[in-house]
PDB file of N, CA and C in Angstrom:
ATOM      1  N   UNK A   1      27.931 104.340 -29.605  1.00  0.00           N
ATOM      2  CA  UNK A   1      29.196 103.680 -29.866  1.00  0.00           C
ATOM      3  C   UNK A   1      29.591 102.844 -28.649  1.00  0.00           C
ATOM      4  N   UNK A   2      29.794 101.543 -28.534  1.00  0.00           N
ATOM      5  CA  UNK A   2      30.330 100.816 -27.649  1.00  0.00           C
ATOM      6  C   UNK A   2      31.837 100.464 -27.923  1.00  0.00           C
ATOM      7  N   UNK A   3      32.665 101.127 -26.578  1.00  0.00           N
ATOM      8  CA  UNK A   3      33.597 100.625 -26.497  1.00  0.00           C
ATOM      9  C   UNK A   3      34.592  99.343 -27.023  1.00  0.00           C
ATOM     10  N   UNK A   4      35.695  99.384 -27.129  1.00  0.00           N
ATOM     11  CA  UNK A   4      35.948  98.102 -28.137  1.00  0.00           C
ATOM     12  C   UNK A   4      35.968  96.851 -27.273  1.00  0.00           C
ATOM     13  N   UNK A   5      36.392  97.294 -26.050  1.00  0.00           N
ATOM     14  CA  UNK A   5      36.456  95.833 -25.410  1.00  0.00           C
ATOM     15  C   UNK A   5      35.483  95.076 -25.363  1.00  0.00           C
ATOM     16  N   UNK A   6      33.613  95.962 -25.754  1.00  0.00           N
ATOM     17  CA  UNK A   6      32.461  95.459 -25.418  1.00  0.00           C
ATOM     18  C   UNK A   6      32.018  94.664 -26.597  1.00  0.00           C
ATOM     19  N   UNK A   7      32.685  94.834 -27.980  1.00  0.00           N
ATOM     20  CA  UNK A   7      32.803  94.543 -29.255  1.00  0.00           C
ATOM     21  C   UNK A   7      33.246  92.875 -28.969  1.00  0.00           C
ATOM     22  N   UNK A   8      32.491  91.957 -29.565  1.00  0.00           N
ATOM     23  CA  UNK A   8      33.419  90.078 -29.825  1.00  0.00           C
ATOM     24  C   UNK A   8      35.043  90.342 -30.191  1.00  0.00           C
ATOM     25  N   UNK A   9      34.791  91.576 -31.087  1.00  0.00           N
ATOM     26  CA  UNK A   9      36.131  91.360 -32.158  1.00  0.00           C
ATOM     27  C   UNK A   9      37.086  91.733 -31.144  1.00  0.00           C
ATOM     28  N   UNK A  10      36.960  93.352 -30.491  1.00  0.00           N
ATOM     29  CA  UNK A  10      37.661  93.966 -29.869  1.00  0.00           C
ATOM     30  C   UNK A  10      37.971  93.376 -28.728  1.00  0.00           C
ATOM     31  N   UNK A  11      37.097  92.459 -27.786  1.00  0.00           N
ATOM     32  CA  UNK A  11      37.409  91.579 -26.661  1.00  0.00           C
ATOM     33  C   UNK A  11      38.412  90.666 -27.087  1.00  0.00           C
ATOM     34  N   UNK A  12      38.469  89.969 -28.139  1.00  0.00           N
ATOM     35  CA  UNK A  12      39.187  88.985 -29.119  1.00  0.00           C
ATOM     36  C   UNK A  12      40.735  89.517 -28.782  1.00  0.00           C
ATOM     37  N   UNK A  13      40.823  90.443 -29.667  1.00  0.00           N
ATOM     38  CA  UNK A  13      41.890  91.613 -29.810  1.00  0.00           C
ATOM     39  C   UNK A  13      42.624  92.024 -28.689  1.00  0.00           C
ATOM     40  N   UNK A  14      42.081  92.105 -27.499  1.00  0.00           N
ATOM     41  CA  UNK A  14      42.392  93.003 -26.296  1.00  0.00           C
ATOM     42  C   UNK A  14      43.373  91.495 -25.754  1.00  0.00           C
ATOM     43  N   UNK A  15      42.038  90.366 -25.688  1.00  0.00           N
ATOM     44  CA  UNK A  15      42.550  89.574 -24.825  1.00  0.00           C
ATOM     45  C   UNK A  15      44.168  88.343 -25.438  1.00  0.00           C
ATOM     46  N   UNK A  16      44.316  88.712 -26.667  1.00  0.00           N
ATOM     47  CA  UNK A  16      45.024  87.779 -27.237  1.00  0.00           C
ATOM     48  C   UNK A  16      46.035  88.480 -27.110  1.00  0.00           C
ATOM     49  N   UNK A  17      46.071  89.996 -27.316  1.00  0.00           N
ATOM     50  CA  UNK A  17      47.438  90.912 -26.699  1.00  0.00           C
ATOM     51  C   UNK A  17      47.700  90.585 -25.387  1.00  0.00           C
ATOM     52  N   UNK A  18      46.842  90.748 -24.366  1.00  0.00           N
ATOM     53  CA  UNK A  18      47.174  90.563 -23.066  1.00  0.00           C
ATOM     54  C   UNK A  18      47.802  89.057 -23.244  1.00  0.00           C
ATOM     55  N   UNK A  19      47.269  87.647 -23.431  1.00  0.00           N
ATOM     56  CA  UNK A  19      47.858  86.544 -23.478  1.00  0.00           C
ATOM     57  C   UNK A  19      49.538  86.992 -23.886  1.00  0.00           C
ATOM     58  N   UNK A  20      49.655  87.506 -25.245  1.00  0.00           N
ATOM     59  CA  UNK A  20      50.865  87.595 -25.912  1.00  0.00           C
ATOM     60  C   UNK A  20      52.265  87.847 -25.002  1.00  0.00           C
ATOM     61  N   UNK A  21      51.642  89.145 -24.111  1.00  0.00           N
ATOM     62  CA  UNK A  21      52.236  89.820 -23.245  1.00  0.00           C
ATOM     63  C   UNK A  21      52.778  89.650 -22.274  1.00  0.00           C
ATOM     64  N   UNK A  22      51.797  88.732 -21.694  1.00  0.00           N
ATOM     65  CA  UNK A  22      51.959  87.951 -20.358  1.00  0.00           C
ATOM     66  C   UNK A  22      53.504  86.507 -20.803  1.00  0.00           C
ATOM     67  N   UNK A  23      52.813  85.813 -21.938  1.00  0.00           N
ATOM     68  CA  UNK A  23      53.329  85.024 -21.901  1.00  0.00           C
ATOM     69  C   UNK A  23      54.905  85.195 -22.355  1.00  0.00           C
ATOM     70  N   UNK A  24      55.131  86.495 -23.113  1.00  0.00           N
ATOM     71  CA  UNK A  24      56.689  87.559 -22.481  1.00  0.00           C
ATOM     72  C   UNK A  24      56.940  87.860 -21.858  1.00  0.00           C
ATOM     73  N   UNK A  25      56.478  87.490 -20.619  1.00  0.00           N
ATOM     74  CA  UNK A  25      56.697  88.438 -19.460  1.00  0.00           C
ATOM     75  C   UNK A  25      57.395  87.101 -18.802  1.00  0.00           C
ATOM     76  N   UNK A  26      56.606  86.177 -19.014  1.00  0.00           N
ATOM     77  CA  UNK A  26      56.948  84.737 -18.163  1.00  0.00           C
ATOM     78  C   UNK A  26      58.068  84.404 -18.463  1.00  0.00           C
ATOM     79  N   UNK A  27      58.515  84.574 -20.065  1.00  0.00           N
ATOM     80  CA  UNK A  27      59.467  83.846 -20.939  1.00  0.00           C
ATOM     81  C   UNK A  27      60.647  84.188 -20.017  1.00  0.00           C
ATOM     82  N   UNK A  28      60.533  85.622 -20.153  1.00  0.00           N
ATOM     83  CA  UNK A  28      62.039  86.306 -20.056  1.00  0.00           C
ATOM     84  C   UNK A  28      62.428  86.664 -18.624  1.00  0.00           C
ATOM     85  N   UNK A  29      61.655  86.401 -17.911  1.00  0.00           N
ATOM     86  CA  UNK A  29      61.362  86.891 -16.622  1.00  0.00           C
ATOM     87  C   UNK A  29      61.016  87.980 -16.339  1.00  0.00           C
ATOM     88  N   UNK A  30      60.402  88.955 -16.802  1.00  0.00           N
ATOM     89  CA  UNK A  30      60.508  90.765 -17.081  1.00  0.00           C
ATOM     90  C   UNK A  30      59.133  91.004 -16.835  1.00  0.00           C
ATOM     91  N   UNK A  31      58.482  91.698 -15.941  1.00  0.00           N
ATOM     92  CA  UNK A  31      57.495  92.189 -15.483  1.00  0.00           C
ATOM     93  C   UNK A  31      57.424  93.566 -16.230  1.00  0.00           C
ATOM     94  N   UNK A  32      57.954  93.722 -17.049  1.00  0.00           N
ATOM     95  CA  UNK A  32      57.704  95.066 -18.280  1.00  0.00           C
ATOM     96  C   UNK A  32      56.857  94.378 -19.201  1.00  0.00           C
ATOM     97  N   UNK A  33      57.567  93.411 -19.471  1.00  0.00           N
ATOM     98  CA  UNK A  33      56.560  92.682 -20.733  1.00  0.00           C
ATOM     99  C   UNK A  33      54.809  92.995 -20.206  1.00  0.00           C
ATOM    100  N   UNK A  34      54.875  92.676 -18.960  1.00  0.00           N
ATOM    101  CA  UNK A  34      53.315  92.619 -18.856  1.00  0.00           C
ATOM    102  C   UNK A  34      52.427  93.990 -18.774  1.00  0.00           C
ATOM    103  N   UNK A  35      53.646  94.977 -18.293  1.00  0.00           N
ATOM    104  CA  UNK A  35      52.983  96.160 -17.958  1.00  0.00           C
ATOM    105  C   UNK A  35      52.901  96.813 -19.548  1.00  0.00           C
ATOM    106  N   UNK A  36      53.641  96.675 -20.388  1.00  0.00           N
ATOM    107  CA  UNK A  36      53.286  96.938 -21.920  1.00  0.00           C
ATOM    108  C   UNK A  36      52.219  96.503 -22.504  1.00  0.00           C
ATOM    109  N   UNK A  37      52.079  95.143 -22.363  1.00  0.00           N
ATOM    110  CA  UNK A  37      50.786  94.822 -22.530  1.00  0.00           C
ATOM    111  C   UNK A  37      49.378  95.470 -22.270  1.00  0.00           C
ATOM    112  N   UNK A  38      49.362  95.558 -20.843  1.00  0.00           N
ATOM    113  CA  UNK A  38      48.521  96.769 -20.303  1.00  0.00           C
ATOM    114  C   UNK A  38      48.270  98.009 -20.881  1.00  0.00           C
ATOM    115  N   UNK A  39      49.648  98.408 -21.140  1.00  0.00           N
ATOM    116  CA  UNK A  39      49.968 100.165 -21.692  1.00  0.00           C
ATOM    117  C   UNK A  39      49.067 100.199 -22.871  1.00  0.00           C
ATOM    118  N   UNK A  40      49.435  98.688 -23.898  1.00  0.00           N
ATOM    119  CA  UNK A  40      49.296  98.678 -25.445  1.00  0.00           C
ATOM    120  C   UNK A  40      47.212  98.612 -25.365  1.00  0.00           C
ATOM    121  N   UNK A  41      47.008  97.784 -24.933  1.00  0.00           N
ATOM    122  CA  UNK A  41      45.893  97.632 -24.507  1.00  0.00           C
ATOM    123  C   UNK A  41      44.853  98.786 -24.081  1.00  0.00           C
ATOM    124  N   UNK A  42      45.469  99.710 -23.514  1.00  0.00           N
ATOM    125  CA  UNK A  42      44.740 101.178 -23.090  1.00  0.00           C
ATOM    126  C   UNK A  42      44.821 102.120 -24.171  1.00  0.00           C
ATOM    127  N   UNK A  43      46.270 101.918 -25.028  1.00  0.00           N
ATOM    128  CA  UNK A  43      46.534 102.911 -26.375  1.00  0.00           C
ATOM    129  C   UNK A  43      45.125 102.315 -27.032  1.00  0.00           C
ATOM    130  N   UNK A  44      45.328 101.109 -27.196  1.00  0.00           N
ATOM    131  CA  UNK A  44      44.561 100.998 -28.255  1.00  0.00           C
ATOM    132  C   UNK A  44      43.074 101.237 -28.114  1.00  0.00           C
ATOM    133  N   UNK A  45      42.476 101.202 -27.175  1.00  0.00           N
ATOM    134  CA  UNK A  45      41.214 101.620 -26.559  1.00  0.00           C
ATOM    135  C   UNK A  45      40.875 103.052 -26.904  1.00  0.00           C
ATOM    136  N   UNK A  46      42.089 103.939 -26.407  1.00  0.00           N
ATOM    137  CA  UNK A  46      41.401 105.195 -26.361  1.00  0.00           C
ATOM    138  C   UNK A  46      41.787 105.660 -27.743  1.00  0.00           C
ATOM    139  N   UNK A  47      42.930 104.792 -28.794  1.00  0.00           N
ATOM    140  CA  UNK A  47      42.843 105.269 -30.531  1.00  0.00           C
ATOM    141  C   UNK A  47      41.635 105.109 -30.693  1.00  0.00           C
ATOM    142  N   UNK A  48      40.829 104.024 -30.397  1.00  0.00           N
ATOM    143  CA  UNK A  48      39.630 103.302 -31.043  1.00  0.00           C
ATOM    144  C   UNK A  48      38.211 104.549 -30.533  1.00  0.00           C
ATOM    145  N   UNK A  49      38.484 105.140 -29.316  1.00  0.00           N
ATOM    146  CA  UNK A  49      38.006 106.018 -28.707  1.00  0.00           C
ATOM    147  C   UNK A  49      37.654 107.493 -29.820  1.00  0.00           C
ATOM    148  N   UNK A  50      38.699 107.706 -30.042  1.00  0.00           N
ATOM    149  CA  UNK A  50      39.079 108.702 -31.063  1.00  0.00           C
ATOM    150  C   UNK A  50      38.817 109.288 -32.139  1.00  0.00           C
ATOM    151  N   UNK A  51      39.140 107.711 -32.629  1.00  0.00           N
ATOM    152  CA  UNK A  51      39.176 107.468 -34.171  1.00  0.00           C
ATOM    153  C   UNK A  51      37.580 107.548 -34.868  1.00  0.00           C
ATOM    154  N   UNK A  52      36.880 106.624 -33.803  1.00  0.00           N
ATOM    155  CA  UNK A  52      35.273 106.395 -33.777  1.00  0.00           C
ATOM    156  C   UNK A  52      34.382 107.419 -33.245  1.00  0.00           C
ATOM    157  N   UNK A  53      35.279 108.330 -32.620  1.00  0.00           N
ATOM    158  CA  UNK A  53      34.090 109.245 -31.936  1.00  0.00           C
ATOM    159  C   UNK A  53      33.708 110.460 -32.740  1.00  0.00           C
ATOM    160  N   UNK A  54      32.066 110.211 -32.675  1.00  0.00           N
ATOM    161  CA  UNK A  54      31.164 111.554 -33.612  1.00  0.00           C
ATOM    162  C   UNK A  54      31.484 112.406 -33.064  1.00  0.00           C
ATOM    163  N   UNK A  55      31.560 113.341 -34.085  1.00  0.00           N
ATOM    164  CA  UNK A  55      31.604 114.668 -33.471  1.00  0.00           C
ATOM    165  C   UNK A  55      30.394 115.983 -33.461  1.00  0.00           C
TER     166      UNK A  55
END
């Protein structure tokens, strides 16, 4: 099983959140925006972790 970030789709995915995030962060001036991004980005890694892993 490869990780999602190592995935086209999941790199896709990761990096268009991070864009999203960032570019809330800029809007509003709020350096939360970006660290959510981050946060959301790691949730979703280790769901994908989870969800996918044989047992």
């Amino acid at each position: 099983m490869k990780p999602l970030y190592q995935t086209p789709t999941g790199f896709t995915v990761m990096v268009a959140n991070l864009v999203v995030w960032f570019t809330l962060a800029i809007i509003h001036k709020d350096a939360n925006y970006a660290l959510l991004g981050i946060m959301t980005n790691s949730v979703i890694a280790a769901l994908h972790f989870l969800i996918s892993k044989k047992a």
